[in-house]
Protein backbone atom coordinates (compact mmCIF):
# COMPACT_ATOMS: atom_id res chain seq x y z
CA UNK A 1 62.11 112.29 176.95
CA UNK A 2 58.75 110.87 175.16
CA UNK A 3 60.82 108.37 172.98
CA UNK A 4 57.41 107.33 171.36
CA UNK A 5 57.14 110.58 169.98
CA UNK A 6 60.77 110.74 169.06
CA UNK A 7 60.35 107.74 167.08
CA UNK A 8 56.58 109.00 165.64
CA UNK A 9 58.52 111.76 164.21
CA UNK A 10 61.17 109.70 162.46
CA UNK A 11 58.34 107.66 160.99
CA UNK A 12 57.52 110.01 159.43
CA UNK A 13 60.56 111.71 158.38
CA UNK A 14 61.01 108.03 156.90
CA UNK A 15 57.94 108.07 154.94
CA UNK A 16 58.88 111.64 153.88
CA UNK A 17 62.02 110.56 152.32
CA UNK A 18 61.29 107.49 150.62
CA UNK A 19 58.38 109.46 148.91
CA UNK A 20 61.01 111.82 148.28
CA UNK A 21 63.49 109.44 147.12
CA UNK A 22 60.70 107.54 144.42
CA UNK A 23 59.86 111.39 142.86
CA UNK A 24 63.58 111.74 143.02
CA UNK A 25 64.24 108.91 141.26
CA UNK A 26 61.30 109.28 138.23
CA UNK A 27 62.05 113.19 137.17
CA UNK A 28 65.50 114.21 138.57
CA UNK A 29 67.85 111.57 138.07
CA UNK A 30 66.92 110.74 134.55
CA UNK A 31 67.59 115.05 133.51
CA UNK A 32 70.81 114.96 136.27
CA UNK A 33 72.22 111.47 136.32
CA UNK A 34 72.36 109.57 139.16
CA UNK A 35 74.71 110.43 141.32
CA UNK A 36 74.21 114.19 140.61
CA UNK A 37 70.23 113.62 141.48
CA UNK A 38 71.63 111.68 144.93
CA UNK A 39 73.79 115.01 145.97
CA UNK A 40 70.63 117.18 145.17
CA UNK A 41 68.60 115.53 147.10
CA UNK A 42 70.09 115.30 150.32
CA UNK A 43 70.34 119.08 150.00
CA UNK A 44 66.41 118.68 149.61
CA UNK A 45 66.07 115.85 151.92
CA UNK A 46 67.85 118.52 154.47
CA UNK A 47 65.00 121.01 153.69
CA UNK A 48 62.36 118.06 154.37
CA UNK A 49 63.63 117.05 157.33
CA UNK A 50 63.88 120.69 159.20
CA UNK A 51 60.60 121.50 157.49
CA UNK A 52 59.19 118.33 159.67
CA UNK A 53 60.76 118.99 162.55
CA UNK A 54 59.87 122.10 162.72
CA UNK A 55 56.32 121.60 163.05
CA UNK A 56 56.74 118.80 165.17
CA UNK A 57 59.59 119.95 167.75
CA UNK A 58 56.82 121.06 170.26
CA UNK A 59 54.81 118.17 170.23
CA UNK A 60 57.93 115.86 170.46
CA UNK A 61 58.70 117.13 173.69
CA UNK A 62 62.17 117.34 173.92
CA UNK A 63 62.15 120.32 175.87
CA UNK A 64 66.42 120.75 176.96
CA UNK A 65 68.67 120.53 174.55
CA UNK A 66 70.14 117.03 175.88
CA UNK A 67 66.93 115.78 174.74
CA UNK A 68 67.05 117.59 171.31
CA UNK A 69 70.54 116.30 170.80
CA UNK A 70 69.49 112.58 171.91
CA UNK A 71 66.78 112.62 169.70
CA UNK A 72 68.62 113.72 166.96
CA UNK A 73 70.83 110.97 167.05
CA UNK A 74 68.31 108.25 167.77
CA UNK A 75 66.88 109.31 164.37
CA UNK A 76 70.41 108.77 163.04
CA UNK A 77 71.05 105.44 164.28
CA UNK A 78 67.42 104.48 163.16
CA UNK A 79 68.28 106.32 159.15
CA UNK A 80 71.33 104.30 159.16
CA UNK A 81 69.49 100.80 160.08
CA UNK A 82 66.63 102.04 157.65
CA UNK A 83 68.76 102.81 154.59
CA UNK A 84 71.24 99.57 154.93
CA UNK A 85 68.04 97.34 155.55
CA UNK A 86 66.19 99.23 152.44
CA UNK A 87 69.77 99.25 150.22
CA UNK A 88 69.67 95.29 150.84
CA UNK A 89 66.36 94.79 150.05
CA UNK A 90 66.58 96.38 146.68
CA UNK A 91 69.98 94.19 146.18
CA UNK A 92 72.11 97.41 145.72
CA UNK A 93 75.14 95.45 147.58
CA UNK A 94 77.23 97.61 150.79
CA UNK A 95 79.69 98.90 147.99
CA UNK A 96 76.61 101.05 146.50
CA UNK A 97 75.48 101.29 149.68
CA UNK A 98 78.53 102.95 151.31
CA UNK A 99 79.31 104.93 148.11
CA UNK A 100 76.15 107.62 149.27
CA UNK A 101 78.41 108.43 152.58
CA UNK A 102 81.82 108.14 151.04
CA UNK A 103 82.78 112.10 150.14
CA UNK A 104 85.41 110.94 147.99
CA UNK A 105 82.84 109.19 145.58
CA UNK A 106 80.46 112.47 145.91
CA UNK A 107 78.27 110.71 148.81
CA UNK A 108 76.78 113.60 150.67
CA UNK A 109 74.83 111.49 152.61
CA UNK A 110 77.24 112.37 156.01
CA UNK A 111 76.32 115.72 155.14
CA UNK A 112 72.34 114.64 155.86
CA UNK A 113 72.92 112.61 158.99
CA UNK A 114 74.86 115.89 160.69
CA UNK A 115 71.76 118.07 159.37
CA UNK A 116 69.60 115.04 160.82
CA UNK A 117 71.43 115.06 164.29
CA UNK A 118 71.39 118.82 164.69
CA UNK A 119 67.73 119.53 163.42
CA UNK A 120 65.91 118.88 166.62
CA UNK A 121 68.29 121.40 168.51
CA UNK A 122 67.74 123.96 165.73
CA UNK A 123 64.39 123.95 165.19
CA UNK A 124 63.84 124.10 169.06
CA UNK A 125 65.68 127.37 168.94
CA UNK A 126 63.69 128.52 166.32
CA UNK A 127 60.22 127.49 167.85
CA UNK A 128 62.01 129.23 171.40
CA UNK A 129 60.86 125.65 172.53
């Protein structure tokens, strides 16, 4: 498997959703509230991420679905390490941190990371890669 590409993808993926997360930010979560503007867009960060990955599952090269599946969760290891390292940066402290995967405080953020996993895989079988 062409981890180079793997990780090319992610990158941008990554640069995706932070742009995401900024627009996000301005016009949504002043109308919906925070935490309400957080659900929504994972829902839309879903969309974003097949949207990418569809157009990019050929050229990635994971051609079996081992490789789909492997790639998938290298890109959710790497959001994980991205989003703590970004969450500390901005000084939001682990409990805020945390509180986007915990479904008991409305995190939907598991939610994205399954999508995230399994979007290689489904895309392929969309493509007929």
């Amino acid at each position: 498997m062409p981890f180079g590409r793997v990780i090319a993808v992610w990158m941008l993926l990554m640069l995706a959703e932070t742009a995401h997360g900024w627009l996000r930010a301005l016009f949504i979560a002043p109308a919906l509230g925070d935490l309400r503007a957080r659900q929504v867009g994972v829902l839309v960060g879903c969309l974003i991420i097949f949207a990418i990955t569809v157009a990019t599952i050929r050229r990635m090269g994971t051609r079996t679905s081992r490789s789909q599946f492997l790639a998938g969760g290298i890109w959710v290891v790497l959001t994980l390490a991205f989003e703590v390292s970004l969450g500390l940066a901005m000084n939001l402290g682990a409990a805020r941190i945390l509180e986007d995967y915990n479904p008991a405080r409305g995190g939907l953020m598991w939610l994205g990371l399954a999508f995230m996993f399994l979007a290689p895989r489904l895309a392929a079988k969309l493509r007929r890669v």
